[in-house]
PDB file of N, CA and C in Angstrom:
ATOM      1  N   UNK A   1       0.824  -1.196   0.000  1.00  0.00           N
ATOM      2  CA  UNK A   1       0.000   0.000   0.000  1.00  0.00           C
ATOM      3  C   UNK A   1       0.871   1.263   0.000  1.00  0.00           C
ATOM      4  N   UNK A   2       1.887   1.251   0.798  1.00  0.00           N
ATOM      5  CA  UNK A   2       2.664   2.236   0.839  1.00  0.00           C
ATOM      6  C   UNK A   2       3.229   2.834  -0.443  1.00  0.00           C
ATOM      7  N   UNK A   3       3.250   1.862  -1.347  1.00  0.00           N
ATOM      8  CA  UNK A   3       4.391   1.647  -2.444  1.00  0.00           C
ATOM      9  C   UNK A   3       3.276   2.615  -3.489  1.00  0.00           C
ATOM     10  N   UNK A   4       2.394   1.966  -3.361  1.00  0.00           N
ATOM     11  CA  UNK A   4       1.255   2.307  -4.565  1.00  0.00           C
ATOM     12  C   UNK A   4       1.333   4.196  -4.392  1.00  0.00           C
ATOM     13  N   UNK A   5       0.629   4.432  -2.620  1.00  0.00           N
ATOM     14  CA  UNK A   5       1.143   5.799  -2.625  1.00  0.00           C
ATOM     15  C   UNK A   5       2.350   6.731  -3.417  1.00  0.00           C
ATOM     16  N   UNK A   6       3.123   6.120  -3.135  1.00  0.00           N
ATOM     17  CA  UNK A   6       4.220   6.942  -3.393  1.00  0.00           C
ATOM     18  C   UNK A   6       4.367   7.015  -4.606  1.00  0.00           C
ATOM     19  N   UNK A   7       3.689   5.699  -5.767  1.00  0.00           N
ATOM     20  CA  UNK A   7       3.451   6.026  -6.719  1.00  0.00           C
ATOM     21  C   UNK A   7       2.906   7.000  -7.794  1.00  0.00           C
ATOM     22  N   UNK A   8       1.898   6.570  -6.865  1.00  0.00           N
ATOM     23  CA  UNK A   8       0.815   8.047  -7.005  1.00  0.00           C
ATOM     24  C   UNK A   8       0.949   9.334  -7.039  1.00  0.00           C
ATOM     25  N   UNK A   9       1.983   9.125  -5.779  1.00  0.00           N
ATOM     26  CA  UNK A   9       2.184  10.659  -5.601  1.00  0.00           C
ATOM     27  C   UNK A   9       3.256  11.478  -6.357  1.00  0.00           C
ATOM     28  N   UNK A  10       4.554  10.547  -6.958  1.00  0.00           N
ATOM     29  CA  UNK A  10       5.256  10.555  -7.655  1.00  0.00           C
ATOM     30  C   UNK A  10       4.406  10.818  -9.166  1.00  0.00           C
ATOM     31  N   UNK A  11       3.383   9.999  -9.430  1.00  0.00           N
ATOM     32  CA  UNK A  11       2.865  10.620 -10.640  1.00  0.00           C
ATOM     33  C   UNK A  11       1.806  11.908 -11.007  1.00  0.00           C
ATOM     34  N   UNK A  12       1.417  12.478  -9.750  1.00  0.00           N
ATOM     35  CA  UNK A  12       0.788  13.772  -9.441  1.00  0.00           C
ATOM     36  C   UNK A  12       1.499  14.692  -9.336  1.00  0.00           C
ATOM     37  N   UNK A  13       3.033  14.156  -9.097  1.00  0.00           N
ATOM     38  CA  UNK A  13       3.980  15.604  -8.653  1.00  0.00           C
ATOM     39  C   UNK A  13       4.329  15.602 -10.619  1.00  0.00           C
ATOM     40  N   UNK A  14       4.741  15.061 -11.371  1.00  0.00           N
ATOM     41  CA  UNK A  14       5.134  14.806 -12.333  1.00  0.00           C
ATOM     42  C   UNK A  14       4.588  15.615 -13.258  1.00  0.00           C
ATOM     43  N   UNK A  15       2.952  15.051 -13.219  1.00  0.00           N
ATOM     44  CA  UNK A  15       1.612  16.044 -13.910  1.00  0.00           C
ATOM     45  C   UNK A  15       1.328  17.232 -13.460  1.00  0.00           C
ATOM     46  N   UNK A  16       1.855  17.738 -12.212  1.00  0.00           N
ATOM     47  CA  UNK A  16       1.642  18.895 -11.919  1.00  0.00           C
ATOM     48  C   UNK A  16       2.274  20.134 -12.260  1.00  0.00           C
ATOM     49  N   UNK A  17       3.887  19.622 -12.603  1.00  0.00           N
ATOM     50  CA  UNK A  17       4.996  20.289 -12.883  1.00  0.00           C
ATOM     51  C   UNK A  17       5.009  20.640 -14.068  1.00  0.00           C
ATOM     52  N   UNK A  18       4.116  20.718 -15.226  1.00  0.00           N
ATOM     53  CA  UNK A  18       4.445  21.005 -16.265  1.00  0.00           C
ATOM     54  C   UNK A  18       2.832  22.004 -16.463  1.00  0.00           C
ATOM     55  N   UNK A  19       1.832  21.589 -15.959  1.00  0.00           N
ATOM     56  CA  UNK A  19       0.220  22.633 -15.695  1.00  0.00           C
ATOM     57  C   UNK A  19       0.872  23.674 -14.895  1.00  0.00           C
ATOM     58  N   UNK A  20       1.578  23.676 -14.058  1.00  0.00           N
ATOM     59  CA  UNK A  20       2.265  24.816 -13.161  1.00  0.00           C
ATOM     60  C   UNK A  20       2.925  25.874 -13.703  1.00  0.00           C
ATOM     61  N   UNK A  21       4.235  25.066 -14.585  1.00  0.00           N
ATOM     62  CA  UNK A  21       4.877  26.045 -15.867  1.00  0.00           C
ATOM     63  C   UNK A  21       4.296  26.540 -17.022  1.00  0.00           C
ATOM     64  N   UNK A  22       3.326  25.742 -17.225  1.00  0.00           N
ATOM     65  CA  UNK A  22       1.799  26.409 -18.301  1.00  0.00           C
ATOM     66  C   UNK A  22       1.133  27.667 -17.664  1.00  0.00           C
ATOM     67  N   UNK A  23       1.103  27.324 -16.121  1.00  0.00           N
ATOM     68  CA  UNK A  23       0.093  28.555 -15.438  1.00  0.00           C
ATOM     69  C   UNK A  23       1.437  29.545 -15.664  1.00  0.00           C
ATOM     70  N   UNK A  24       1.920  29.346 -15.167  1.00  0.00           N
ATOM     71  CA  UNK A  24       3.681  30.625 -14.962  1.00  0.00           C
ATOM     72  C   UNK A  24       3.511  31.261 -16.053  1.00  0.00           C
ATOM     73  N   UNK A  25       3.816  31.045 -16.961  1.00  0.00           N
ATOM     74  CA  UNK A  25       4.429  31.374 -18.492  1.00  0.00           C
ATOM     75  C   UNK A  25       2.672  31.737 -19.334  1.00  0.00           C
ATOM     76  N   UNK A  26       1.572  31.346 -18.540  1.00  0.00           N
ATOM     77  CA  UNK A  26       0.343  32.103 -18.898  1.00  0.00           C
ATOM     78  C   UNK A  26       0.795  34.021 -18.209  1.00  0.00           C
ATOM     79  N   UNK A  27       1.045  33.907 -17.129  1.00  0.00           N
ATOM     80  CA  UNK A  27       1.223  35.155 -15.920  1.00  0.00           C
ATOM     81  C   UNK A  27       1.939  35.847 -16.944  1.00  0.00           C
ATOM     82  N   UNK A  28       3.118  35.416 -17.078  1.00  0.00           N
ATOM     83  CA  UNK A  28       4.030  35.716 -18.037  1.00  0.00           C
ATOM     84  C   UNK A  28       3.262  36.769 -18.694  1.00  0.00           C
ATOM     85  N   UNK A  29       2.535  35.923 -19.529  1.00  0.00           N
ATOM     86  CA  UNK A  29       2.269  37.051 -20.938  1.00  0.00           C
ATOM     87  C   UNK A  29       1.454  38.094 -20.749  1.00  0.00           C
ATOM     88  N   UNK A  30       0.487  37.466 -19.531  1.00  0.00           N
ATOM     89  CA  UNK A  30      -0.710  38.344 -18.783  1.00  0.00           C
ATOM     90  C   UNK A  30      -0.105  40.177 -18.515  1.00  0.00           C
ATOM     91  N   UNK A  31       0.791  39.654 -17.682  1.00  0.00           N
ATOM     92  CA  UNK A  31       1.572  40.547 -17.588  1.00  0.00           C
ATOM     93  C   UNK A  31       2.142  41.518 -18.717  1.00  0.00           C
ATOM     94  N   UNK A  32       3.265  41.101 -19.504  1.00  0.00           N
ATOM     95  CA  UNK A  32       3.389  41.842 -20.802  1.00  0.00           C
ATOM     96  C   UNK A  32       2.552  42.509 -21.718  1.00  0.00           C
ATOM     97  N   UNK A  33       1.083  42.182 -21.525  1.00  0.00           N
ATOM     98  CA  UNK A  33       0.339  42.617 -22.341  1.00  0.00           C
ATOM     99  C   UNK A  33      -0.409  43.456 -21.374  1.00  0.00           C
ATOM    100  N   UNK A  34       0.359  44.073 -20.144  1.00  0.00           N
ATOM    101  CA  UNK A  34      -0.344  45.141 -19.256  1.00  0.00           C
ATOM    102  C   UNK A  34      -1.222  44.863 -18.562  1.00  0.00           C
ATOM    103  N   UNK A  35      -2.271  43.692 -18.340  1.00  0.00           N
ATOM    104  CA  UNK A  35      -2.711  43.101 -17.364  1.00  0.00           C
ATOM    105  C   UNK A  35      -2.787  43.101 -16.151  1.00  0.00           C
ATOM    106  N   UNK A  36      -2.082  44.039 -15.286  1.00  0.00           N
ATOM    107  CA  UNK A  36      -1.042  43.648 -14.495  1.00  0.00           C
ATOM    108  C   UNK A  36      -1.905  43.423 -12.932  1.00  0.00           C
ATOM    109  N   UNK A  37      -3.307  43.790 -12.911  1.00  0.00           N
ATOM    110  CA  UNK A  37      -4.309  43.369 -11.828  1.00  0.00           C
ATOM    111  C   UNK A  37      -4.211  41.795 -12.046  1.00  0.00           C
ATOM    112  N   UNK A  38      -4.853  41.437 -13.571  1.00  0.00           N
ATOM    113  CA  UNK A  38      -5.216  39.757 -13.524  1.00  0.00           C
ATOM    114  C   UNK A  38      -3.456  38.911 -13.443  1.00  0.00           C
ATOM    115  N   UNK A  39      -2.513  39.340 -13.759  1.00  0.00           N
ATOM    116  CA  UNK A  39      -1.096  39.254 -13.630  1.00  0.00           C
ATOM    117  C   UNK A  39      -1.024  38.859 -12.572  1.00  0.00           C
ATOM    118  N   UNK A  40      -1.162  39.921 -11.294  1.00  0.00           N
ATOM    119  CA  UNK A  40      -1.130  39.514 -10.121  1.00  0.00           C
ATOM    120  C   UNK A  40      -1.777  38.341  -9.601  1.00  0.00           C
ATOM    121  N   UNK A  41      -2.954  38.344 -10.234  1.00  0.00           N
ATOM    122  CA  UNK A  41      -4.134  37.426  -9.213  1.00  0.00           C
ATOM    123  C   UNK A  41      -3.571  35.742  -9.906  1.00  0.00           C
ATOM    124  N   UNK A  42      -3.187  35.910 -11.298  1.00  0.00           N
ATOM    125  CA  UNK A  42      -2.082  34.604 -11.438  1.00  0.00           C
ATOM    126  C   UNK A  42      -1.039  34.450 -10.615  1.00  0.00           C
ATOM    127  N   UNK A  43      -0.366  35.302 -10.591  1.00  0.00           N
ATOM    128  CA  UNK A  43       1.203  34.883  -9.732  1.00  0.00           C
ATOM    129  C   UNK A  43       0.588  34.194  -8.583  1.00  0.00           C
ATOM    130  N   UNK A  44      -0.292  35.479  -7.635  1.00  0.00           N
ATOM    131  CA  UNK A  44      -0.451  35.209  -6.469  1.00  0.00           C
ATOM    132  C   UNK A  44      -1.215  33.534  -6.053  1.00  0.00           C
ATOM    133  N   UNK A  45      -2.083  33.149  -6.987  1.00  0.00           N
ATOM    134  CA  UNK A  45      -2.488  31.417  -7.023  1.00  0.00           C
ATOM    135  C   UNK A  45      -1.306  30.610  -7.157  1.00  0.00           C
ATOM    136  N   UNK A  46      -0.406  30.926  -7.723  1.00  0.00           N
ATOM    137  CA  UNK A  46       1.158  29.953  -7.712  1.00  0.00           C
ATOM    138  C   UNK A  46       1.629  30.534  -6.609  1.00  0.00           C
ATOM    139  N   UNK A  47       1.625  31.020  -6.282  1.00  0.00           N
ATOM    140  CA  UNK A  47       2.361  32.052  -4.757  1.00  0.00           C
ATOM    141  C   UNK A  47       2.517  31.101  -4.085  1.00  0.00           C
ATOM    142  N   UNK A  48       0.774  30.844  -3.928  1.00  0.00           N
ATOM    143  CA  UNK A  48       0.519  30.136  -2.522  1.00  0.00           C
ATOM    144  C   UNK A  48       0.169  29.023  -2.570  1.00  0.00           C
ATOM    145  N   UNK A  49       0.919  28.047  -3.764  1.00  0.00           N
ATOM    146  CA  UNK A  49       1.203  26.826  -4.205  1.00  0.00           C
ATOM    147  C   UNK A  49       3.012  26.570  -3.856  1.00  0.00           C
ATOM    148  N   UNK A  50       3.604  27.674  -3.458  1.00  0.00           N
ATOM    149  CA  UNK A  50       5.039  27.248  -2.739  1.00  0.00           C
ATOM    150  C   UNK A  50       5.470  27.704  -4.484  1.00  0.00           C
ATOM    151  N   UNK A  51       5.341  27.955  -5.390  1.00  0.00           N
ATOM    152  CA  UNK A  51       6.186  28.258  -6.518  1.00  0.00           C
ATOM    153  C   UNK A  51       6.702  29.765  -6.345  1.00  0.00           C
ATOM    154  N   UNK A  52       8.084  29.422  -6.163  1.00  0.00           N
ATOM    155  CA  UNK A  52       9.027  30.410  -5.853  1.00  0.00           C
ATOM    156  C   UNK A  52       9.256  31.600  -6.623  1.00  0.00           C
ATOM    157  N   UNK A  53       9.182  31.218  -8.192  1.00  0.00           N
ATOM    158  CA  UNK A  53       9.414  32.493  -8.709  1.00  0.00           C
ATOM    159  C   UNK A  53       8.276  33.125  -9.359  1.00  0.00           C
ATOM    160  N   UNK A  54       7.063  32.484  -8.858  1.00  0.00           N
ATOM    161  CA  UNK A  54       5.903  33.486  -9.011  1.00  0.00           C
ATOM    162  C   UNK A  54       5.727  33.896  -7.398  1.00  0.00           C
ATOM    163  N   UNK A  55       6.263  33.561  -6.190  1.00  0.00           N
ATOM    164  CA  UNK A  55       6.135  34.479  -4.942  1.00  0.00           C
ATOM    165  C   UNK A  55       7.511  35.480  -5.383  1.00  0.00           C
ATOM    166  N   UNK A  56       8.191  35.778  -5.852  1.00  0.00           N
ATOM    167  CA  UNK A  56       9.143  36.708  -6.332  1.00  0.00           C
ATOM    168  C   UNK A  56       8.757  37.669  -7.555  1.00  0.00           C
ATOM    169  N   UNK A  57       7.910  37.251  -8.223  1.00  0.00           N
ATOM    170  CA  UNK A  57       6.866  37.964  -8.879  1.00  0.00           C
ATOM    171  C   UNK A  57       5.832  38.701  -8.170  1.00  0.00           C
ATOM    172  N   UNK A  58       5.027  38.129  -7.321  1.00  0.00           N
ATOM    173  CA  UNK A  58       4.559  39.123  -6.424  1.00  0.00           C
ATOM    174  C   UNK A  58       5.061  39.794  -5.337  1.00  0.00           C
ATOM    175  N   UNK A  59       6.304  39.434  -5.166  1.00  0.00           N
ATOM    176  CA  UNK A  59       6.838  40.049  -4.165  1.00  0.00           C
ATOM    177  C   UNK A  59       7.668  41.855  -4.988  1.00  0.00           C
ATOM    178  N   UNK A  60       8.059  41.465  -5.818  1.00  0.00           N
ATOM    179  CA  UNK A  60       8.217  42.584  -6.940  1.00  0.00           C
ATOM    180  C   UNK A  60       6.659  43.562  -7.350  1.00  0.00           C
ATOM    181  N   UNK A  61       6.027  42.748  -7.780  1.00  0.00           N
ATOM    182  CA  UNK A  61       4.773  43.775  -8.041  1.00  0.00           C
ATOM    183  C   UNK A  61       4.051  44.471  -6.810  1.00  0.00           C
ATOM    184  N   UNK A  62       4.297  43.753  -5.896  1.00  0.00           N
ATOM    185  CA  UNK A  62       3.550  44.498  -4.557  1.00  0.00           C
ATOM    186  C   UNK A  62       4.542  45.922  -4.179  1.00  0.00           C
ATOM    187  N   UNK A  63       6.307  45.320  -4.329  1.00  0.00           N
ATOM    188  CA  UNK A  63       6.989  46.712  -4.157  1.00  0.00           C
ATOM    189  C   UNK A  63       6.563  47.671  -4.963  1.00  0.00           C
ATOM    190  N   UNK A  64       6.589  47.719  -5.986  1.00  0.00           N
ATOM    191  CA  UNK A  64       5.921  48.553  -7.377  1.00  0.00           C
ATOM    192  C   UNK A  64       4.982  49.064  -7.125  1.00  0.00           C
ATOM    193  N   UNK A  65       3.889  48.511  -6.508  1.00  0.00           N
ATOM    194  CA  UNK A  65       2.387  48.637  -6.349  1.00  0.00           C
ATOM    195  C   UNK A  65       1.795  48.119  -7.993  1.00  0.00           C
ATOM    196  N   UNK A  66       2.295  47.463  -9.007  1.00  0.00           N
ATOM    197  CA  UNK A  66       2.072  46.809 -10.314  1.00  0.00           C
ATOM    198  C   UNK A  66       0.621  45.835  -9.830  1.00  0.00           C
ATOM    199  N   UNK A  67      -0.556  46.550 -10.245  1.00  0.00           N
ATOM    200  CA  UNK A  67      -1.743  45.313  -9.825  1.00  0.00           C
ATOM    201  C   UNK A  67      -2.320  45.428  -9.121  1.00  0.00           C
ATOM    202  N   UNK A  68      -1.910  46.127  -8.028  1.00  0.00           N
ATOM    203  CA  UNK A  68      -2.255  46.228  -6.681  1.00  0.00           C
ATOM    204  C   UNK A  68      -1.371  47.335  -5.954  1.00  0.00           C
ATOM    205  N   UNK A  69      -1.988  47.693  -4.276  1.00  0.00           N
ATOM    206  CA  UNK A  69      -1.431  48.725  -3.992  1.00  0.00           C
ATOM    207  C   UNK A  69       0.054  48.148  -3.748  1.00  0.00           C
ATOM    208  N   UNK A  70       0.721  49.356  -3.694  1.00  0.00           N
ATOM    209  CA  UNK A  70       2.500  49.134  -3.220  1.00  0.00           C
ATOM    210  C   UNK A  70       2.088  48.731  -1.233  1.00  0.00           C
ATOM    211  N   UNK A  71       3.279  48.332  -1.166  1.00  0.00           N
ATOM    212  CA  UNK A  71       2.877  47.826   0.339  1.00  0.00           C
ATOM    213  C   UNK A  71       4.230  46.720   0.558  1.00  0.00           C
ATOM    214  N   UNK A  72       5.034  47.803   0.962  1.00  0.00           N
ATOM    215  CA  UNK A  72       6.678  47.413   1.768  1.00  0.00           C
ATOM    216  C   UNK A  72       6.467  46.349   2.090  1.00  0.00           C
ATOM    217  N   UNK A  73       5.783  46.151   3.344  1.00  0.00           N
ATOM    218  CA  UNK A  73       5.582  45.143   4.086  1.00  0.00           C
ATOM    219  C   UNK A  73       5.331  43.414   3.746  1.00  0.00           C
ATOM    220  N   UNK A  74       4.344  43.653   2.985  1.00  0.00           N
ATOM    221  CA  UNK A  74       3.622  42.543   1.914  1.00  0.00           C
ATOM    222  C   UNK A  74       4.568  42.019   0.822  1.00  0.00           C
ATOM    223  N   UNK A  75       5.532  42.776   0.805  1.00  0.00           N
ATOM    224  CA  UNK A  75       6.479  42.794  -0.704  1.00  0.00           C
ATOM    225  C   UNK A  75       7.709  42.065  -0.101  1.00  0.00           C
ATOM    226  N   UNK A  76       8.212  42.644   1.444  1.00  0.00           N
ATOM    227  CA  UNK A  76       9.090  41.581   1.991  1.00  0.00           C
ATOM    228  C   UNK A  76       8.896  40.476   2.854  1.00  0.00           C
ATOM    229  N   UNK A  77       7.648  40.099   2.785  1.00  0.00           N
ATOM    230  CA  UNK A  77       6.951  38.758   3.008  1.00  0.00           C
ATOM    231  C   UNK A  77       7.193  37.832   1.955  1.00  0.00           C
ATOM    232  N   UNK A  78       6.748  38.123   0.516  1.00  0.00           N
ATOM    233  CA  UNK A  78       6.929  37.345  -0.064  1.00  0.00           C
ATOM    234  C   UNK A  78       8.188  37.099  -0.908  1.00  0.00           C
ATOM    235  N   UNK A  79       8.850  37.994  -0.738  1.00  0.00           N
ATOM    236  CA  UNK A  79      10.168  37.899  -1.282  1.00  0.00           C
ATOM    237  C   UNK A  79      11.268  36.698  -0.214  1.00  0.00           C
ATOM    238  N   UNK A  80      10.898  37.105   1.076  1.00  0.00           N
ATOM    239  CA  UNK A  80      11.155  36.043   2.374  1.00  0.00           C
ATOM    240  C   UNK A  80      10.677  34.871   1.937  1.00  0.00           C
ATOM    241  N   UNK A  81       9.471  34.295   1.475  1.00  0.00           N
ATOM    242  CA  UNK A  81       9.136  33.003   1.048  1.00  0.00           C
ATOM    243  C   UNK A  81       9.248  32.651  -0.040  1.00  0.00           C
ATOM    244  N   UNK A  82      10.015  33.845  -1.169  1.00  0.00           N
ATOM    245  CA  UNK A  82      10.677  33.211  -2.528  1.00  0.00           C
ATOM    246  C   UNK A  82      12.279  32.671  -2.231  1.00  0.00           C
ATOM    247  N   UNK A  83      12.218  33.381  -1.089  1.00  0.00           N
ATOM    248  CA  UNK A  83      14.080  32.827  -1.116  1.00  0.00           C
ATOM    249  C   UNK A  83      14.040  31.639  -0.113  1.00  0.00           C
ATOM    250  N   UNK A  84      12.897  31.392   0.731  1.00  0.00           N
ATOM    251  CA  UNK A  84      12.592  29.838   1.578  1.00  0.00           C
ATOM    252  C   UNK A  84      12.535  29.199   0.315  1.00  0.00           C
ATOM    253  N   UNK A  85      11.812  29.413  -0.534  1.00  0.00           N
ATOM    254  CA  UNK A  85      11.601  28.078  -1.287  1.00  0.00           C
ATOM    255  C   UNK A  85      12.692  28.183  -2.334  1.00  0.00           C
ATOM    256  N   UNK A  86      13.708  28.827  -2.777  1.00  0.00           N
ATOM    257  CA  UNK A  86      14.777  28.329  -2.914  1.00  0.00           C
ATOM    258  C   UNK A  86      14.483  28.974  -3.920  1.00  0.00           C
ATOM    259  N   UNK A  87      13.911  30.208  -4.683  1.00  0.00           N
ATOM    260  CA  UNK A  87      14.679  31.237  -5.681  1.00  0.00           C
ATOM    261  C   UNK A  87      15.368  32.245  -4.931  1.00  0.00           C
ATOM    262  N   UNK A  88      16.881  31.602  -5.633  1.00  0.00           N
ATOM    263  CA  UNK A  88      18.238  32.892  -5.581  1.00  0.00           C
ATOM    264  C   UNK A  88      17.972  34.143  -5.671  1.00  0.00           C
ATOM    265  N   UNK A  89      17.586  34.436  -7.158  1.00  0.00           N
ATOM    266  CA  UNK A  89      16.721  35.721  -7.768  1.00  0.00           C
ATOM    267  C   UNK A  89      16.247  36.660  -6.541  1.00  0.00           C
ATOM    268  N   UNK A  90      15.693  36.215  -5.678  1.00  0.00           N
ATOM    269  CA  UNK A  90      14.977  37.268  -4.372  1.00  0.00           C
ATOM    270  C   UNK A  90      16.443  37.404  -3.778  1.00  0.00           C
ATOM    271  N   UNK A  91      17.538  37.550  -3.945  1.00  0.00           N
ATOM    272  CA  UNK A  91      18.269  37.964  -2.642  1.00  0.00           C
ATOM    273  C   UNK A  91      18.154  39.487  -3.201  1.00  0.00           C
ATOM    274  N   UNK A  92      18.677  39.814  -4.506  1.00  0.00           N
ATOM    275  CA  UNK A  92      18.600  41.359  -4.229  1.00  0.00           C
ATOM    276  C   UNK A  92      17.434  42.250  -4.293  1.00  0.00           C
ATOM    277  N   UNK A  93      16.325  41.873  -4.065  1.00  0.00           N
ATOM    278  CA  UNK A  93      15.152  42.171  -3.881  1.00  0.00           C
ATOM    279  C   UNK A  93      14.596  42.057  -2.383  1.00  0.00           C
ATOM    280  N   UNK A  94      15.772  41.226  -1.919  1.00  0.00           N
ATOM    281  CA  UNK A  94      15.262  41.723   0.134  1.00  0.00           C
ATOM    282  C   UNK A  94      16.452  42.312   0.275  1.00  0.00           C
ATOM    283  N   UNK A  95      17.590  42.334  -0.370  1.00  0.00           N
ATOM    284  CA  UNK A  95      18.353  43.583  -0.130  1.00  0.00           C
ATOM    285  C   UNK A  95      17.759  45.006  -0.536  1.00  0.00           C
ATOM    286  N   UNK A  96      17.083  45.134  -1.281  1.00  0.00           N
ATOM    287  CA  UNK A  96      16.617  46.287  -1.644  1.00  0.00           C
ATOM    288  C   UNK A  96      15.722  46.839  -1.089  1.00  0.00           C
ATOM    289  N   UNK A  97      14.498  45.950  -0.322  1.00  0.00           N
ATOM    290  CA  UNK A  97      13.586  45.725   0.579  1.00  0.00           C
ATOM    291  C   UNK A  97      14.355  45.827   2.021  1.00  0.00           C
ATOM    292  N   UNK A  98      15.197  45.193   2.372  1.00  0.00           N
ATOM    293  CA  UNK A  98      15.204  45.791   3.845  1.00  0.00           C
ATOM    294  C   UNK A  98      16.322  46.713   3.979  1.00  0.00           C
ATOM    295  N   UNK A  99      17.042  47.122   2.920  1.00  0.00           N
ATOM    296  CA  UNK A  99      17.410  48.953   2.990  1.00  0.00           C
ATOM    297  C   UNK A  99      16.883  49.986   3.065  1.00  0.00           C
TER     298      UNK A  99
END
């Protein structure tokens, strides 16, 4: 039983990883094409799926106020949980944030 799990779960993480980079690279364009409210409200659904460089995406647009209001605070929250989950990319963005 155990085995089957891990199967499973191994094949959900698999299928998920590529609908995830579909959603990303949707934000992506959302964005470029000035979007930048519905931009946000993409990133921020991967945000809070642990995907790192869409919480570094909103952690950037919240400094900006891009989408939404600007808001220091909110901006080095999530820049803090882009660099937990292991995008590099946020270090000079909480350097810039907590200067």
């Amino acid at each position: 039983m155990k085995n089957r799990l891990k199967s499973m779960a191994m094949i959900l993480t698999l299928w998920a990883a590529p609908v995830a980079a579909g959603q990303f690279d949707t934000a992506v364009d959302v964005y470029k094409s000035g979007d930048l409210s519905r931009a946000y409200g993409l990133f921020h659904r991967l945000a809070e799926r642990e995907n790192g460089l869409a919480q570094l995406n909103v952690a950037t647009m919240t400094a900006k106020g891009d989408g939404i209001i600007q808001n220091d605070k909110d901006a080095l929250f999530w820049a803090w949980r882009a660099r937990f989950a292991g995008a590099s990319q946020a270090i000079p963005t909480l350097r810039y944030l907590i200067t």
